[in-house]
Protein backbone atom coordinates (compact mmCIF):
# COMPACT_ATOMS: atom_id res chain seq x y z
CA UNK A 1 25.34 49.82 23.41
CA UNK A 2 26.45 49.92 19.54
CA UNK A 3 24.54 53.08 17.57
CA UNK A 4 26.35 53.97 14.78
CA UNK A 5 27.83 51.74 12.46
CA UNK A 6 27.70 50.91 8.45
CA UNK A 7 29.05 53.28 5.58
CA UNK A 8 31.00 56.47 6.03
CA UNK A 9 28.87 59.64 4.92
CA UNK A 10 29.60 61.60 2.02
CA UNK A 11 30.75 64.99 2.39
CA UNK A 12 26.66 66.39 1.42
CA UNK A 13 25.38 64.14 4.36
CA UNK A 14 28.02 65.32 7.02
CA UNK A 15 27.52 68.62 6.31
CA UNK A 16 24.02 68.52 6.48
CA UNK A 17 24.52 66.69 10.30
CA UNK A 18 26.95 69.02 11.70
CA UNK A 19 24.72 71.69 10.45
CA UNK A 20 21.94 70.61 12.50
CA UNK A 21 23.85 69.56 15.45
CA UNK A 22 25.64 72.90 15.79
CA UNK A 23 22.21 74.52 15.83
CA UNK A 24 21.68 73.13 19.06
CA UNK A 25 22.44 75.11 22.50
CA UNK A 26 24.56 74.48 25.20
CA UNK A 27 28.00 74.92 26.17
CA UNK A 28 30.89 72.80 27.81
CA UNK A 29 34.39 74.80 29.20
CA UNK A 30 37.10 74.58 26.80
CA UNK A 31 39.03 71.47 28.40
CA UNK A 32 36.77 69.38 27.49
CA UNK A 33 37.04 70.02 23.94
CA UNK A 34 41.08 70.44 24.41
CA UNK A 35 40.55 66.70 26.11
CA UNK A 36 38.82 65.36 22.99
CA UNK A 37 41.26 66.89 20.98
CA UNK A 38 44.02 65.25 22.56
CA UNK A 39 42.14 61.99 22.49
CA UNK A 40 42.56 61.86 18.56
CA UNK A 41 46.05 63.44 18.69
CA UNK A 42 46.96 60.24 20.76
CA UNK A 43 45.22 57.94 18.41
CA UNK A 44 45.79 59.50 15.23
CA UNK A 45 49.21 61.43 15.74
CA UNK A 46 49.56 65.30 14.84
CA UNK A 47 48.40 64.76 10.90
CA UNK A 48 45.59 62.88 11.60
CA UNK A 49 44.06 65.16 13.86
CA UNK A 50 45.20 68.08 11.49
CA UNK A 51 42.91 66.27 8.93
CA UNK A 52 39.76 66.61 11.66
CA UNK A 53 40.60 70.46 11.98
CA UNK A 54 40.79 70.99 8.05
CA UNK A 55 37.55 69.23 7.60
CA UNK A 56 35.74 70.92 10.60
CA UNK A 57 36.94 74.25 8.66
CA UNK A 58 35.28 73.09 5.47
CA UNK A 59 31.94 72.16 6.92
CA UNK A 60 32.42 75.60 8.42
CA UNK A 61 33.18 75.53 11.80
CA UNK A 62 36.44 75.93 12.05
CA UNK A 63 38.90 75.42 15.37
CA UNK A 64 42.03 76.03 16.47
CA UNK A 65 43.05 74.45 19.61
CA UNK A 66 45.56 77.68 20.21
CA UNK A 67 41.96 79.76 20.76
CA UNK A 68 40.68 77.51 23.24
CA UNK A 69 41.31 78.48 26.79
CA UNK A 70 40.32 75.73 29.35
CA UNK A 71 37.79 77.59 31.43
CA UNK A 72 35.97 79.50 28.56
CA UNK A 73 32.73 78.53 27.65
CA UNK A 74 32.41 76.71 24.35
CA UNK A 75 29.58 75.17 22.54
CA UNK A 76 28.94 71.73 23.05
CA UNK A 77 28.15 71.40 19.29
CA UNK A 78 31.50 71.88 18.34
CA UNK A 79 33.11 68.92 20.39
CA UNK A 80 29.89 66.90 19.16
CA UNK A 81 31.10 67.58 15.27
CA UNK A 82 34.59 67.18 16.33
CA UNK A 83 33.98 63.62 17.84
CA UNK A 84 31.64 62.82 14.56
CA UNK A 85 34.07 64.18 11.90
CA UNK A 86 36.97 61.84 13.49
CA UNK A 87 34.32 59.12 13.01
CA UNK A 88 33.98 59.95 9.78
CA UNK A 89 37.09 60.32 8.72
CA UNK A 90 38.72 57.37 10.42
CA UNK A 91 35.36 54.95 9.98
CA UNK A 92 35.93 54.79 13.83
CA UNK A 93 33.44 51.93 15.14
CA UNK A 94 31.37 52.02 18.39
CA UNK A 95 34.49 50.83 20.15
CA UNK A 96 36.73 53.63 19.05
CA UNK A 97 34.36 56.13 20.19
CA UNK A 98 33.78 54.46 23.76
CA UNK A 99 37.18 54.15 24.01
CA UNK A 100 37.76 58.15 23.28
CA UNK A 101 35.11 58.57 26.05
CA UNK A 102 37.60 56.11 28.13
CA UNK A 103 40.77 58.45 26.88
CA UNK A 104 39.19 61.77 27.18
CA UNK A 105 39.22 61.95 31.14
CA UNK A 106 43.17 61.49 31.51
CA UNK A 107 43.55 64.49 29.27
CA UNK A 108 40.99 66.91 31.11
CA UNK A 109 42.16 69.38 33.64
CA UNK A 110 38.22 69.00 34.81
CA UNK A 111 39.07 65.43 36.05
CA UNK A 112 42.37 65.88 37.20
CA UNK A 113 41.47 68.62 39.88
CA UNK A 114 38.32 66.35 40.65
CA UNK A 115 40.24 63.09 41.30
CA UNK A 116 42.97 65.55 43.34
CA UNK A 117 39.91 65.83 45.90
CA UNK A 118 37.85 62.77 45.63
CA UNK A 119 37.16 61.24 48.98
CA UNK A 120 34.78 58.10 48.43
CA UNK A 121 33.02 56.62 45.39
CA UNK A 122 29.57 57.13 47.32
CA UNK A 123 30.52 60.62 47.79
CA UNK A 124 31.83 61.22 44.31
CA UNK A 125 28.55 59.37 43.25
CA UNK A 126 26.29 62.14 44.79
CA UNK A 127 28.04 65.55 44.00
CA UNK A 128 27.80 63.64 39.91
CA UNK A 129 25.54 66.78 39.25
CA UNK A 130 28.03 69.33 41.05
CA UNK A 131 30.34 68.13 38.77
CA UNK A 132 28.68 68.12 35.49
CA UNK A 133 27.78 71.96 36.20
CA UNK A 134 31.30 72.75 36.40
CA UNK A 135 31.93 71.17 32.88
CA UNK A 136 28.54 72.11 31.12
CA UNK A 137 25.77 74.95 31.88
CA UNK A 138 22.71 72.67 30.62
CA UNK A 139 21.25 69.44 31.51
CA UNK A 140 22.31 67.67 34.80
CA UNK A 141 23.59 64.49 36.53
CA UNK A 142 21.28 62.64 38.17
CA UNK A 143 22.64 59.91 40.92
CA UNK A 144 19.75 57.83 40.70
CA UNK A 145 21.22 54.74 43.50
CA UNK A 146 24.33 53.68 44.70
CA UNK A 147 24.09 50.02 46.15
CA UNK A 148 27.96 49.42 47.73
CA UNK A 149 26.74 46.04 49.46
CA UNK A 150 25.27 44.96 46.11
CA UNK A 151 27.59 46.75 43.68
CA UNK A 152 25.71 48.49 41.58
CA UNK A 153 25.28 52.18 40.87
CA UNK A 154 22.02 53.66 38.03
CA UNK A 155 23.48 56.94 36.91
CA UNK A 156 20.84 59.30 34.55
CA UNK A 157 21.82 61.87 32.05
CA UNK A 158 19.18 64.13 31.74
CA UNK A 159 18.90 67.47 29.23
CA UNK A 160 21.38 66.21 26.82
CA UNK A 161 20.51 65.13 23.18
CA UNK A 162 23.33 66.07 20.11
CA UNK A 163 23.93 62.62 18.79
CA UNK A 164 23.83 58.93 18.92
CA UNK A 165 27.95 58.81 19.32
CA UNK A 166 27.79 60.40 22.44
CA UNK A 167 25.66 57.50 24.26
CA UNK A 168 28.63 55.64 23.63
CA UNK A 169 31.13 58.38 24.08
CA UNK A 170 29.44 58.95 28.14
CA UNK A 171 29.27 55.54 28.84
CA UNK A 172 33.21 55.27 28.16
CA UNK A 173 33.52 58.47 30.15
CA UNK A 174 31.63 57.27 32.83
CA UNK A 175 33.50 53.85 33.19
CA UNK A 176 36.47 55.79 33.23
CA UNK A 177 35.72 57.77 36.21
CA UNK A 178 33.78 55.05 38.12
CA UNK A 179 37.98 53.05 37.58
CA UNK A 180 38.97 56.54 39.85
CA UNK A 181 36.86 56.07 42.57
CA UNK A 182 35.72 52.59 42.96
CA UNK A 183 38.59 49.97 44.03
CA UNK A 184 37.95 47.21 41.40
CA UNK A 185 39.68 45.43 39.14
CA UNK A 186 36.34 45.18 37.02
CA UNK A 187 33.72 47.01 36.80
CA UNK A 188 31.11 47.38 33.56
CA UNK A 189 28.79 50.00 32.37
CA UNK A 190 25.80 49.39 30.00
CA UNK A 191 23.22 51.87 28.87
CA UNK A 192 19.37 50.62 29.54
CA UNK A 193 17.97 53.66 28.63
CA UNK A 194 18.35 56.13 25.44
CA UNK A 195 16.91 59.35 24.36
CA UNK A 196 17.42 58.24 20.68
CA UNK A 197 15.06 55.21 21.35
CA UNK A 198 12.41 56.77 22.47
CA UNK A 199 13.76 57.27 26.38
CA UNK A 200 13.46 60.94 28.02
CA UNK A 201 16.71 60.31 29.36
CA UNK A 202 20.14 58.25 28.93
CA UNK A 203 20.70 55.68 31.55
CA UNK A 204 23.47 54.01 32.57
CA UNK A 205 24.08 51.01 35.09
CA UNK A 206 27.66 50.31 36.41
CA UNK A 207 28.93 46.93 37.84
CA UNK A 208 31.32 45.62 40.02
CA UNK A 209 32.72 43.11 41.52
């Protein structure tokens, strides 16, 4: 599932990657980039996510977390470069960002009124794309199978292509939620599909036992 890895950028490279991934359109409400933000608060304490804010504000796209209101739209581009700059900054490795995908759900006002009224896992499975509308207004969901006898579910993101990182960053989100639903002690995710190999869509299978 690894994407990114080796050297840190220089400042010239970054710059020239947030710039093209913050031409891209799409938007996600404002708790999800309040969750993210929280994510590297948790890992990195109040300075070293003060560090992510001052650099996003260099590269130009500066954001204060006081201006984000949870159910305003926001673009999707800016959590991207948010997530990407704490890379950066912190040489984060595959890990750290699957883990902040992991993180990012106990933080999110999204999840926490959607676990409040989950019923079943197969349920929770189908209305994925219900869901994913109320957090972003491009792309979708797609619940591709469930298997409960076999344990096994193929989940597709479809629409949604900013950066390698966030493969990795879904797949941790993903997990996450699956932990909510499903009544396992362990279950396991791995991507089988990519749109930056050559895929038209992400893919993800989840396991359990």
């Amino acid at each position: 599932m690894g994407i990114i890895s080796g050297k840190t950028m220089n400042n010239n490279s970054l710059k020239q990657e947030v710039d093209e991934i913050m031409k891209i359109e799409g938007n996600v409400r404002g708790h999800g980039i309040l969750a993210d933000i929280s994510c590297i608060e948790e890992k990195k304490g109040e300075q070293g996510l003060n560090l992510v804010l001052k650099k996003l504000a260099e590269l130009g796209y500066p954001l204060d977390p006081k201006d984000i209101k949870s159910f305003d739209w926001w673009k999707e581009a800016h959590d991207v470069a948010l997530v990407l700059v704490a890379k950066e900054l912190f040489n984060w490795t595959d890990k750290d960002i699957f883990d902040m995908g992991s993180s990012a759900p106990k933080f999110s006002l999204f999840t926490k009124i959607l676990v409040k009224y989950l019923i079943s896992a197969k349920r929770t499975f189908k209305e994925g794309n219900l869901q994913w509308r109320k957090l972003l207004d491009f792309g979708r969901l797609e619940p591709v199978e469930f298997n409960d006898k076999e344990k096994y579910s193929i989940i597709r993101i479809i629409g949604y292509k900013f950066h390698p990182l966030l493969c990795i960053y879904q797949a941790g989100y993903l997990l996450r939620l699956a932990e909510y639903v499903i009544p396992s002690r362990k279950i396991e995710i791995k991507e089988t599909k990519c749109v930056f190999k050559g895929d038209e869509y992400n893919e993800y299978i989840l396991t359990w036992q």
